[in-house]
Protein backbone atom coordinates (compact mmCIF):
# COMPACT_ATOMS: atom_id res chain seq x y z
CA UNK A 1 -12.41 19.40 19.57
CA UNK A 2 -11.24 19.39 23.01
CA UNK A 3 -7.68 20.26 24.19
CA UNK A 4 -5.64 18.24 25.81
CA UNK A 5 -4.35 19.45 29.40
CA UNK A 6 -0.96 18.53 30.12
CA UNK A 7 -0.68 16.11 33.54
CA UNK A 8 0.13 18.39 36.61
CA UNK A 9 1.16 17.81 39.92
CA UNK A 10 0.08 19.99 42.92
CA UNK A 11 3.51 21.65 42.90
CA UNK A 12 2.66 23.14 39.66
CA UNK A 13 -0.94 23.83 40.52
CA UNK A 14 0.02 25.77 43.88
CA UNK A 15 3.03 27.57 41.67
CA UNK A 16 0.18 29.10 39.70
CA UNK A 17 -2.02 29.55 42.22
CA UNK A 18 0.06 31.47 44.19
CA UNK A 19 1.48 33.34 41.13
CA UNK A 20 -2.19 34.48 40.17
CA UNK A 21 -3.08 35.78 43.71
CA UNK A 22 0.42 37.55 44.25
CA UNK A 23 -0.81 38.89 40.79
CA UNK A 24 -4.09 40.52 42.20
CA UNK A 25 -2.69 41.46 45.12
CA UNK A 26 0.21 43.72 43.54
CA UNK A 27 -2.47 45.42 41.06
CA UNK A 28 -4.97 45.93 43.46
CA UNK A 29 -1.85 47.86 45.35
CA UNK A 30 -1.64 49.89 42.73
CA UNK A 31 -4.81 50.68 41.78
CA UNK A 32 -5.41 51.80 45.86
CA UNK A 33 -4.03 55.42 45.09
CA UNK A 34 -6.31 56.08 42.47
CA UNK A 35 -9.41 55.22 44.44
CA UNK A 36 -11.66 58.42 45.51
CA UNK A 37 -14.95 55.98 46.07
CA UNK A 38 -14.82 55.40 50.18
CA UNK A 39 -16.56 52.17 49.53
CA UNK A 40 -14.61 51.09 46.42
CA UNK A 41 -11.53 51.73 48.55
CA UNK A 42 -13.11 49.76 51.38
CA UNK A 43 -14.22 46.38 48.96
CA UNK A 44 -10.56 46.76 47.18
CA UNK A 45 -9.32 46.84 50.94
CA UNK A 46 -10.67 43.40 52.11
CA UNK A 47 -9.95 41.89 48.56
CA UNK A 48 -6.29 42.94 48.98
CA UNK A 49 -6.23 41.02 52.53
CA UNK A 50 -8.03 38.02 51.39
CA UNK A 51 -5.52 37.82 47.98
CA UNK A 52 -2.50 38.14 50.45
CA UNK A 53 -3.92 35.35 52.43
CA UNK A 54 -4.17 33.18 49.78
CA UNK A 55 -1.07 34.17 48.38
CA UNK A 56 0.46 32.76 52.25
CA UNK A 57 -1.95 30.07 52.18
CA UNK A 58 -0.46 28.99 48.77
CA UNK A 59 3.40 29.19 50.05
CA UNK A 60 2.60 26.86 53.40
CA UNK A 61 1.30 24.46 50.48
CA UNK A 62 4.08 25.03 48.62
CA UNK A 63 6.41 24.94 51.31
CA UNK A 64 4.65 21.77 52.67
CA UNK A 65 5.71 20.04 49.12
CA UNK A 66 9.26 21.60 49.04
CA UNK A 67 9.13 23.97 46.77
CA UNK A 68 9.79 27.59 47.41
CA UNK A 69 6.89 30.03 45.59
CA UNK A 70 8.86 31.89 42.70
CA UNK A 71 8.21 35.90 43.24
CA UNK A 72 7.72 38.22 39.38
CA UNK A 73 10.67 39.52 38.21
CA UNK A 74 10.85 43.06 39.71
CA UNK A 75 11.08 44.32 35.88
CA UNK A 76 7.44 42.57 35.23
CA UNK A 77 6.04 44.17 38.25
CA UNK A 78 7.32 47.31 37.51
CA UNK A 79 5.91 46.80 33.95
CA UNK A 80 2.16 46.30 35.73
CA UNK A 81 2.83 49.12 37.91
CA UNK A 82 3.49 51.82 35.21
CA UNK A 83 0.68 49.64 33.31
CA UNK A 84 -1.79 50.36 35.60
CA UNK A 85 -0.32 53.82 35.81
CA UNK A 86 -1.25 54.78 32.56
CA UNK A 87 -4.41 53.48 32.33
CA UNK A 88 -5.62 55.70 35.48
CA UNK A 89 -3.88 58.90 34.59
CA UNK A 90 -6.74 59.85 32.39
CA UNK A 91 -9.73 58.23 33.79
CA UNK A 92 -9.90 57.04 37.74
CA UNK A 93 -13.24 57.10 37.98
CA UNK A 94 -15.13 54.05 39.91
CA UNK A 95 -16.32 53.06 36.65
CA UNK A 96 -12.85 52.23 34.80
CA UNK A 97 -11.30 51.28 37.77
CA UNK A 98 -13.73 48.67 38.36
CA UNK A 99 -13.77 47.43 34.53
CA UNK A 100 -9.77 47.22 34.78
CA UNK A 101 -10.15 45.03 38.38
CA UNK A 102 -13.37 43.04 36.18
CA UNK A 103 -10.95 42.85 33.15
CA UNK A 104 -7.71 41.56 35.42
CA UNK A 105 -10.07 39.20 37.69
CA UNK A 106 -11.32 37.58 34.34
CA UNK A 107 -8.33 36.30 33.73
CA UNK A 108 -7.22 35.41 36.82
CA UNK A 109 -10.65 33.06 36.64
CA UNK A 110 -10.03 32.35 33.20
CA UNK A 111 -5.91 30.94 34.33
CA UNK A 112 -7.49 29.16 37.58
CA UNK A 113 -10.37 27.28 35.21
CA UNK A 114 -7.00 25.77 33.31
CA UNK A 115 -5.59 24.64 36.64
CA UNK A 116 -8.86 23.25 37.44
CA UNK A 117 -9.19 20.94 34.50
CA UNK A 118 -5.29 20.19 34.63
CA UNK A 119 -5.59 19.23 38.26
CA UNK A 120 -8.35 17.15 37.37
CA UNK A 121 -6.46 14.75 34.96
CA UNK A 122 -3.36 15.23 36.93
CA UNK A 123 -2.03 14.08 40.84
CA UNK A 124 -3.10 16.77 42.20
CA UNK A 125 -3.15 16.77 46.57
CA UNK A 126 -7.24 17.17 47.48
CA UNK A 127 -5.43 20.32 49.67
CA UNK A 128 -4.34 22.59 46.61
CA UNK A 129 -7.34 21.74 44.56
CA UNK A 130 -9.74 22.49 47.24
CA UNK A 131 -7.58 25.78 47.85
CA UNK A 132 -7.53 26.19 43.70
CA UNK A 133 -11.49 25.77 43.64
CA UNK A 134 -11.98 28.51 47.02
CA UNK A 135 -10.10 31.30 45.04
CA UNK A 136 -11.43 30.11 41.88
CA UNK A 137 -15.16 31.08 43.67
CA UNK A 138 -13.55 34.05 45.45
CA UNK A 139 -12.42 35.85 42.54
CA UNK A 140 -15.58 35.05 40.61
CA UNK A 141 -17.08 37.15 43.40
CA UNK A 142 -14.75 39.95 42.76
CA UNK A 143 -15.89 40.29 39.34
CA UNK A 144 -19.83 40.67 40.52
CA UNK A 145 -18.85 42.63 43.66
CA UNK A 146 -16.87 45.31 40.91
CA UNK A 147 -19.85 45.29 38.45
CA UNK A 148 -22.10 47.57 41.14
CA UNK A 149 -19.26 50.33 40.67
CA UNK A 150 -20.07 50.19 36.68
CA UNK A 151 -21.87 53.24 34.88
């Protein structure tokens, strides 16, 4: 049985939308130090400019409906800093890095599919979704650029 989505409005839609992409941006940050691979640093480059442009892209939206984008608390991003950390102390390798930006891109893709379908049944601006739907396919792209650094 289906779920029901709860109505949105494109206030909330571009809230999570930007949330999401400030999301990738700040752990593809700090995954940057870890990379050895010239052209894994070089793809994670270019995704960190296009996030960051959505992430502005989403706050002139936002902005545009009066509402000001709401940043992570600086004790979450610390928490996915020393997360991310961790998890590349023992194993950097192209490989896990790229399964941990795979892993973190799924759900970014799995939150923006939710937005979709509660954008659909709620009044939702043609703008945001339209932005919602181009991030949607950009970080679907992500996820098949990462899988040629797999082993």
């Amino acid at each position: 049985m289906a779920q029901l989505t709860e109505r949105v409005d494109t206030a909330e839609v571009l809230s999570a939308l930007y949330k999401n992409v400030r999301m990738a941006a700040d752990s593809i940050s700090s995954i940057l130090p870890h990379v050895e691979n010239e052209q894994m640093m070089s793809d994670l480059t270019v995704e960190l400019s296009c996030f960051e442009e959505y992430a502005s892209r989403a706050a002139k939206e936002l902005d545009a409906e009066g509402v000001t984008p709401k940043e992570e608390t600086p004790i979450a991003r610390a928490g996915a800093k020393v997360g991310t950390f961790f998890n590349t102390l023992v194993d950097s390798s192209p490989d896990h890095l790229a399964e941990m930006m795979i892993k973190g891109a799924t759900m970014g893709i799995n939150d923006l599919c939710r937005q979709l379908h509660a954008a659909e049944d709620g009044d939702v601006g043609p703008r945001a979704k339209a932005l919602l739907e181009e991030v949607l396919r950009y970080e679907e792209s992500v996820v098949e650029e990462m899988k040629a650094y797999l082993r």
